[in-house]
C-alpha atoms as a PDB file:
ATOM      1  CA  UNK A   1      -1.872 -17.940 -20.949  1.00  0.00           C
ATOM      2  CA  UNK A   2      -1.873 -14.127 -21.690  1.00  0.00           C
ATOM      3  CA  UNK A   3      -4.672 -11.947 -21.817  1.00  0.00           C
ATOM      4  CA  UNK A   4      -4.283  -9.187 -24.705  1.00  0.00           C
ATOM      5  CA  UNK A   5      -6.637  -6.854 -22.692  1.00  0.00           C
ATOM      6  CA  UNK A   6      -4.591  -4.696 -20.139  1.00  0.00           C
ATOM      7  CA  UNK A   7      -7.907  -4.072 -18.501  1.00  0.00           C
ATOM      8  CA  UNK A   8      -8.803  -7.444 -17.933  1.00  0.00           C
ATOM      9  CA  UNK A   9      -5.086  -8.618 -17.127  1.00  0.00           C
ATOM     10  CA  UNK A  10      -5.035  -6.138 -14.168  1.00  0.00           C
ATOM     11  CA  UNK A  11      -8.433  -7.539 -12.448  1.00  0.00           C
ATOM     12  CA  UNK A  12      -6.981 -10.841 -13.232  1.00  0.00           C
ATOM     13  CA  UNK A  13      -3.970 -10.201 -11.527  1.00  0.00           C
ATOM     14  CA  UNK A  14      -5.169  -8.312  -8.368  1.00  0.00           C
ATOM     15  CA  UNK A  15      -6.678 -11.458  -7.432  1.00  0.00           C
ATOM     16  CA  UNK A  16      -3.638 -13.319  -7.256  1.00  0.00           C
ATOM     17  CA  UNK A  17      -1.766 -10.207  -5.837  1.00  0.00           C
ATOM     18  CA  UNK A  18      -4.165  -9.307  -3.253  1.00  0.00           C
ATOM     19  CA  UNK A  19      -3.473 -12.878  -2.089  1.00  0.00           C
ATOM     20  CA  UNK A  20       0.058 -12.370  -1.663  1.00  0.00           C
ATOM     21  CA  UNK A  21       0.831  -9.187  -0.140  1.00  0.00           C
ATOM     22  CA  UNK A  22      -1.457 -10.644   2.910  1.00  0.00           C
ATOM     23  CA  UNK A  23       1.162 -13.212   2.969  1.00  0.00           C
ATOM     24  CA  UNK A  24       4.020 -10.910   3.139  1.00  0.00           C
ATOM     25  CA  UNK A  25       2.247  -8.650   5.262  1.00  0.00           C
ATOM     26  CA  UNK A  26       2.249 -11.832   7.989  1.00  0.00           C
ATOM     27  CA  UNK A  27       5.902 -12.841   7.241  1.00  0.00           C
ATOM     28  CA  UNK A  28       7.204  -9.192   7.693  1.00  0.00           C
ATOM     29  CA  UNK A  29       5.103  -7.633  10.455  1.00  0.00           C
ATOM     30  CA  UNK A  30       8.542  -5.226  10.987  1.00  0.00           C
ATOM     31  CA  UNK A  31       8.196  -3.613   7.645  1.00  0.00           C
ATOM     32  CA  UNK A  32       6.601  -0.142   9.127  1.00  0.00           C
ATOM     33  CA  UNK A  33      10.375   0.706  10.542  1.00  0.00           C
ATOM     34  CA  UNK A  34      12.505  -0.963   8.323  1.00  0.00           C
ATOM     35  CA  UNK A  35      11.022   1.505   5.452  1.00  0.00           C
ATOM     36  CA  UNK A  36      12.435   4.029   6.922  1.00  0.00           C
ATOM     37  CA  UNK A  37      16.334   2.626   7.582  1.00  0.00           C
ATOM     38  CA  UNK A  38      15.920   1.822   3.745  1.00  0.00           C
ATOM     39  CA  UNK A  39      14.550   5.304   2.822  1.00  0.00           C
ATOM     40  CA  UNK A  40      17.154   7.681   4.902  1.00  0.00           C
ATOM     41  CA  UNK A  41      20.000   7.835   2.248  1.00  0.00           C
ATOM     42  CA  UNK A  42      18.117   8.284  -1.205  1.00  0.00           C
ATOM     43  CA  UNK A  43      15.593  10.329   0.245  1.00  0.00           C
ATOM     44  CA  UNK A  44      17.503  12.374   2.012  1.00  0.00           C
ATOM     45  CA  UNK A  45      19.830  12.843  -1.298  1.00  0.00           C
ATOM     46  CA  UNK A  46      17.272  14.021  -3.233  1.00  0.00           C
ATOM     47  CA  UNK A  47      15.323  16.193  -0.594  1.00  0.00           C
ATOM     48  CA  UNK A  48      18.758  17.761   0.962  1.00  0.00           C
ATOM     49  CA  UNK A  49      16.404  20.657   2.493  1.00  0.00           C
ATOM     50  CA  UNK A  50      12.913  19.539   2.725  1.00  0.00           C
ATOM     51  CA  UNK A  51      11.450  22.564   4.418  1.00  0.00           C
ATOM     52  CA  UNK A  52       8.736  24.011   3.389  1.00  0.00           C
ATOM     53  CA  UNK A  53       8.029  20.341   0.809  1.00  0.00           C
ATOM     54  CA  UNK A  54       4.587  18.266   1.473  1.00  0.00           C
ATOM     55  CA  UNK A  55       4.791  14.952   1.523  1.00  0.00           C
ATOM     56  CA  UNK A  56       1.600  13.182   0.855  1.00  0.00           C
ATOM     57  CA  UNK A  57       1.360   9.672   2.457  1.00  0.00           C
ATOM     58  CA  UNK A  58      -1.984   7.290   2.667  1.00  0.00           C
ATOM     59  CA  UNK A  59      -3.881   5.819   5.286  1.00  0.00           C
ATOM     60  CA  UNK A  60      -3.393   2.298   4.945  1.00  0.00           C
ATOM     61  CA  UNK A  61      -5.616  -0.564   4.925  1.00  0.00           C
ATOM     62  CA  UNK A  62      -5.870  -4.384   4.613  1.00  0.00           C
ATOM     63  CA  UNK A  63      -2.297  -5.849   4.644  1.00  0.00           C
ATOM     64  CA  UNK A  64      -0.555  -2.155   2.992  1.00  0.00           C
ATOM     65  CA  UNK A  65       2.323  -1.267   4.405  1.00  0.00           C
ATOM     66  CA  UNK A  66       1.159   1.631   7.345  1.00  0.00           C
ATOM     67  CA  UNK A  67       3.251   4.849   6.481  1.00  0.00           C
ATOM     68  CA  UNK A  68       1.869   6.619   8.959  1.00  0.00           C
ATOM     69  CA  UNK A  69       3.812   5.573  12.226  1.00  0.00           C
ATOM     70  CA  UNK A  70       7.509   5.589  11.500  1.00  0.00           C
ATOM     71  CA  UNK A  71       7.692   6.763   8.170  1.00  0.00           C
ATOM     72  CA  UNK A  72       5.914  10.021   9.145  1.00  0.00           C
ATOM     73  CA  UNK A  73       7.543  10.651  12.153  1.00  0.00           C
ATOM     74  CA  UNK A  74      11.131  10.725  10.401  1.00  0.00           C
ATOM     75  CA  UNK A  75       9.387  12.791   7.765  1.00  0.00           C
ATOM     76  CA  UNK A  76       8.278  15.260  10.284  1.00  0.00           C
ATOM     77  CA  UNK A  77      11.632  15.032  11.831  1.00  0.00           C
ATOM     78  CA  UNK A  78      13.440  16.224   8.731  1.00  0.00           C
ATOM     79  CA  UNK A  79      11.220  19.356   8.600  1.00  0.00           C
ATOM     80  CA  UNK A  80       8.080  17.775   5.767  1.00  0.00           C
ATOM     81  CA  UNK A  81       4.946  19.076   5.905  1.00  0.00           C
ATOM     82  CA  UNK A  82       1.832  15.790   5.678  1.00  0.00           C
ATOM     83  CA  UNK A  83      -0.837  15.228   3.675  1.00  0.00           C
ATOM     84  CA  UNK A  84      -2.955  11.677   2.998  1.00  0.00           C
ATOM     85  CA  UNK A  85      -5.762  11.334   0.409  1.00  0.00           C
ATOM     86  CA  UNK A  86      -9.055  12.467   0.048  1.00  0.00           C
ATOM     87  CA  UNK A  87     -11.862  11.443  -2.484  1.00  0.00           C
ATOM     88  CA  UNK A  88     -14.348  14.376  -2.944  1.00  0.00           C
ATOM     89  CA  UNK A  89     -17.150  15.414  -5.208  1.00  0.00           C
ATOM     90  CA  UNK A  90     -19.645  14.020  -7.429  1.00  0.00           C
ATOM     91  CA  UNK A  91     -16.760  12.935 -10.088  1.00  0.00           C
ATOM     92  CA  UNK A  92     -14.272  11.133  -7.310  1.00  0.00           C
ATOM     93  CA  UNK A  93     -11.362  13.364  -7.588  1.00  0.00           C
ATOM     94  CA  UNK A  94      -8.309  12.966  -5.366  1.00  0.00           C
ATOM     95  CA  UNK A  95      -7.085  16.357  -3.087  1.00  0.00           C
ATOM     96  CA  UNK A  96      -4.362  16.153  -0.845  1.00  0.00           C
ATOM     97  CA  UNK A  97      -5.007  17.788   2.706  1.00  0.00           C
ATOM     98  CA  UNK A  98      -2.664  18.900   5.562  1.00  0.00           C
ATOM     99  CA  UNK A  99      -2.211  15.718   7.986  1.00  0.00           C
ATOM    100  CA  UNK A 100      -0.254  15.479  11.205  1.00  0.00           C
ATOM    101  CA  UNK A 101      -0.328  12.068  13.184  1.00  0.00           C
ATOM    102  CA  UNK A 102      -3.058  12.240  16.140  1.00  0.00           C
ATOM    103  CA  UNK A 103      -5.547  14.217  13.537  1.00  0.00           C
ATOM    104  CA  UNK A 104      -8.594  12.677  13.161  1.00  0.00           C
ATOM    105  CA  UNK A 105      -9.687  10.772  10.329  1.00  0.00           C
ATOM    106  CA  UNK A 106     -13.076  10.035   8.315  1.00  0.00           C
ATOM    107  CA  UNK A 107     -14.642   8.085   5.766  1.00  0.00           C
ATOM    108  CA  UNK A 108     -13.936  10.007   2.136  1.00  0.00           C
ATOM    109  CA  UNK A 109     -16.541   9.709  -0.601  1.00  0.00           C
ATOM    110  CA  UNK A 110     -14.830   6.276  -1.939  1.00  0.00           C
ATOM    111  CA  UNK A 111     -14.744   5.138   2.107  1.00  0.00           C
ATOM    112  CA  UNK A 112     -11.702   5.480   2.741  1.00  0.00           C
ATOM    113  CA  UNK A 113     -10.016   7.012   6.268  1.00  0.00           C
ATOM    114  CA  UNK A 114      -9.428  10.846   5.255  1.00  0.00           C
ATOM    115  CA  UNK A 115      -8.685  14.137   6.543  1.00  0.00           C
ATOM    116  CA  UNK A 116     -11.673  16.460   6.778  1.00  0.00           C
ATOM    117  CA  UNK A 117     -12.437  18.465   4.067  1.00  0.00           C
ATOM    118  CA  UNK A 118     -12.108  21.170   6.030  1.00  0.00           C
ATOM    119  CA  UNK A 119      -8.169  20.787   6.386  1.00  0.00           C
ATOM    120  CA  UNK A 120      -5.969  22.647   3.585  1.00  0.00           C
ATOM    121  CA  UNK A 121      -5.697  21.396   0.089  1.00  0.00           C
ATOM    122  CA  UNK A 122      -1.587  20.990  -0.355  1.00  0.00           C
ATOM    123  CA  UNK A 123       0.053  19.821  -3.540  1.00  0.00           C
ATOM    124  CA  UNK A 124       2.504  17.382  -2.621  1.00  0.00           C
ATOM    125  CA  UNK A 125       6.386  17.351  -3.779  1.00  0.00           C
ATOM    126  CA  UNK A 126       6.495  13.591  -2.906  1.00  0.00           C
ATOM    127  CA  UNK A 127       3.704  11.522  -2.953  1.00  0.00           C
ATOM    128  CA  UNK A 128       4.007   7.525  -1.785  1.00  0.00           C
ATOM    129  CA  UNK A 129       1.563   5.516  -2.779  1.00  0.00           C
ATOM    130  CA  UNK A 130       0.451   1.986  -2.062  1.00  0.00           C
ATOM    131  CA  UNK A 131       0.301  -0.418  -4.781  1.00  0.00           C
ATOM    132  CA  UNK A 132      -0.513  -4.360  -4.868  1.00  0.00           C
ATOM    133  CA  UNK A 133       2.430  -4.787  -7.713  1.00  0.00           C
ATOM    134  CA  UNK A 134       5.584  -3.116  -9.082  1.00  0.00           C
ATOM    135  CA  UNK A 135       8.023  -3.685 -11.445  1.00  0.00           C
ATOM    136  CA  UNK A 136      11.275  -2.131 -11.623  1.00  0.00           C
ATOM    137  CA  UNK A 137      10.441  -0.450 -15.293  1.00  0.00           C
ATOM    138  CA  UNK A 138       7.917   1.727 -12.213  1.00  0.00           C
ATOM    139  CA  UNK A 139       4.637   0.274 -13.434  1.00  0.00           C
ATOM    140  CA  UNK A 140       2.056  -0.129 -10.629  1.00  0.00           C
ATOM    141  CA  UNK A 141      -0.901  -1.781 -10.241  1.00  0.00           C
ATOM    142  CA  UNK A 142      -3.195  -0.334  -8.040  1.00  0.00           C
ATOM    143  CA  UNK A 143      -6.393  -1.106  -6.624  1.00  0.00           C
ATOM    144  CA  UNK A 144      -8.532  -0.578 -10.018  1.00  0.00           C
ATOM    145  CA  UNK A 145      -9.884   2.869  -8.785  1.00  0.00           C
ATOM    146  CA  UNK A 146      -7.879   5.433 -10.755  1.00  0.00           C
ATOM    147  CA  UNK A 147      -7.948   7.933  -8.221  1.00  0.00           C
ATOM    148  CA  UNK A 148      -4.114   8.160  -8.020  1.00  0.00           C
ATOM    149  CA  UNK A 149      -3.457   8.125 -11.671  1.00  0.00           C
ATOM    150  CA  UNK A 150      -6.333  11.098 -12.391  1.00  0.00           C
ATOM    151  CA  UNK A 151      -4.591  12.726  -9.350  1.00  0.00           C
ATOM    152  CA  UNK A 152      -1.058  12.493 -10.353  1.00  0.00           C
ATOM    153  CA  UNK A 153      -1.764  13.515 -14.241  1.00  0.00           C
ATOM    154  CA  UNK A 154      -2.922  16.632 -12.949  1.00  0.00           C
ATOM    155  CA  UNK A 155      -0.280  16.905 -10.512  1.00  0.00           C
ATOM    156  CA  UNK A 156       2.662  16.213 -13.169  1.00  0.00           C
ATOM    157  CA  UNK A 157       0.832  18.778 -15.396  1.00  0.00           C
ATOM    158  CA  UNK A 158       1.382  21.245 -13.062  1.00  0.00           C
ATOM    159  CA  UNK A 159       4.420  20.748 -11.291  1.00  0.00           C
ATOM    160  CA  UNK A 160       7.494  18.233 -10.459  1.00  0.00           C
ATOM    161  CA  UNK A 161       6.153  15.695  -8.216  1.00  0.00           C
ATOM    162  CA  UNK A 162       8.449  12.252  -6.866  1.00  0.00           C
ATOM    163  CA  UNK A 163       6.004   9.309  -6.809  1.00  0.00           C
ATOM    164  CA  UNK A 164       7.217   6.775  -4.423  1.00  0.00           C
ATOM    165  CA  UNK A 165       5.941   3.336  -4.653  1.00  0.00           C
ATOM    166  CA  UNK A 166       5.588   1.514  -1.217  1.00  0.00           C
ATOM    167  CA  UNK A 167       5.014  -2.101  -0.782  1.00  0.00           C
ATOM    168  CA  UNK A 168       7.257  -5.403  -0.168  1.00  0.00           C
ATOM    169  CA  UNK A 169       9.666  -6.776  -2.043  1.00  0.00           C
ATOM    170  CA  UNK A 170       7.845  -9.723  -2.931  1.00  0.00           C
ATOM    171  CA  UNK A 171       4.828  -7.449  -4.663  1.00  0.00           C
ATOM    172  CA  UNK A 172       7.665  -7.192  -7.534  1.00  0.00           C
ATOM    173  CA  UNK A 173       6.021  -8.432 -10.603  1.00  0.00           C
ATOM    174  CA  UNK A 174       7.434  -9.147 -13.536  1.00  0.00           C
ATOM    175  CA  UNK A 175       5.214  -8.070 -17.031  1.00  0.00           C
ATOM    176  CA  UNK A 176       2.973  -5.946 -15.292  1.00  0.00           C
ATOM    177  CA  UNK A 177       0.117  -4.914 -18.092  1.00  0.00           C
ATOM    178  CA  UNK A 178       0.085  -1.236 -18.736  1.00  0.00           C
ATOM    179  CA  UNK A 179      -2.279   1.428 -20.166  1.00  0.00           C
ATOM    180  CA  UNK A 180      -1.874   4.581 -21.931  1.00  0.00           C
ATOM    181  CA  UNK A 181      -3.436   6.452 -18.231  1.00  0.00           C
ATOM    182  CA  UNK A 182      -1.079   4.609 -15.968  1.00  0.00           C
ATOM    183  CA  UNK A 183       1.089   6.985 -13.775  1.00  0.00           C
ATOM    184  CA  UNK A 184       4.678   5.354 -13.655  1.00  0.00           C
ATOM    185  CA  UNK A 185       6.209   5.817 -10.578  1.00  0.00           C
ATOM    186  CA  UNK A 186       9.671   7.612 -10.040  1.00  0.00           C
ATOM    187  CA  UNK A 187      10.829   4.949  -7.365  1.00  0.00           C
ATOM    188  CA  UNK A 188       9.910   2.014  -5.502  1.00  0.00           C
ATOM    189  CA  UNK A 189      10.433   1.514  -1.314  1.00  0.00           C
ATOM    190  CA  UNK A 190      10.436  -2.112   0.222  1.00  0.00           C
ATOM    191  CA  UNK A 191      12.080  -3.471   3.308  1.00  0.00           C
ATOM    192  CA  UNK A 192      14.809  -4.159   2.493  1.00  0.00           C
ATOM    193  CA  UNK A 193      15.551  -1.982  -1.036  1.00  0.00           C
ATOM    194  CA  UNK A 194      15.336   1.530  -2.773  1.00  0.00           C
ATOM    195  CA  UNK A 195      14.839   0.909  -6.507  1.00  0.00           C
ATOM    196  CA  UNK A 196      15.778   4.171  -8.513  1.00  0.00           C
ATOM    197  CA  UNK A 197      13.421   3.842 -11.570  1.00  0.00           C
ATOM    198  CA  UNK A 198      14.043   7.730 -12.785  1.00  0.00           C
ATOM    199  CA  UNK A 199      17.904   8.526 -12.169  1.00  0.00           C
ATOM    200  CA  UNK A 200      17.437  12.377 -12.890  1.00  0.00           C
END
């Protein structure tokens, strides 16, 4: 059966999805480190010198891969500056604000573990998000909030930005529905494979 609605294919979906990743989340419990043996060559191709470049991360939840153990600490290691996340204001809008493991974290306006407002606004260079299904064309389907896509739209508008899909390699998803507001990402991380969606 297909549904002609992208809308209504995506909530469809994230059932099914949602479903899934908990499953791969079980059978791969060693996916926080192996992200980052898979990352160290591409990443460190295209970010030869990362002083001085924020990378914004996410505080995970539910059965997403958590970025913030080893991931961050290599990041950190190679000289990036953090970020995660933060909902804000009456109209939900997404800021990215200076993060450095051990900082405290709080519920944002969409309930989500944040920074404090009161921690500097960055605009990230690379920005990894999570995602509950990819396909290798770099559509992702996220939770159903839109947060990331308002945030990245702005972001692209004003600068280059690398979005980096993380999730497993099972969350590859063949079809994905798409709409005309959907952020593609620029590449996808799993365990055990980079997938180059933009070659420039």
């Amino acid at each position: 059966m297909t549904i002609a609605d992208p809308a209504v294919a995506k909530a469809a979906l994230r059932l099914f999805v949602r479903n899934r990743r908990k499953e791969l989340a079980r059978e791969h419990p060693e996916a926080d480190w192996m992200i980052v043996e898979v990352a160290r060559g591409p990443l460190t191709a295209r970010f030869p010198d990362p002083q001085g470049k924020v990378a914004a991360l996410y505080a995970g939840i539910g059965a997403e891969i958590d970025a913030r153990r080893h991931l961050a600490a290599w990041l950190i290691e190679q000289g990036w500056t953090l970020a995660l996340p933060r909902v804000e204001g009456e109209d939900g809008h997404m800021v990215f604000r200076q993060w450095a493991p051990g900082d405290a974290l709080v519920h944002d306006e969409a309930g989500l573990n944040a920074p404090e407002e009161t921690q500097p606004a960055l605009e990230p260079d690379l920005v990894i998000t999570p995602l509950l299904a990819f396909d290798r064309e770099g559509r992702r389907l996220g939770q159903g909030g839109g947060y990331y896509d308002r945030a990245l739209d702005a972001l692209r508008a004003r600068k280059r930005v690398f979005v980096l899909g993380l999730g497993y390699v099972g969350q590859e998803t063949q079809g994905l529905p798409d709409e005309p507001h959907d952020q593609r990402l620029d590449a996808i991380l799993t365990e055990s494979e980079y997938i180059a969606v933009q070659e420039d």
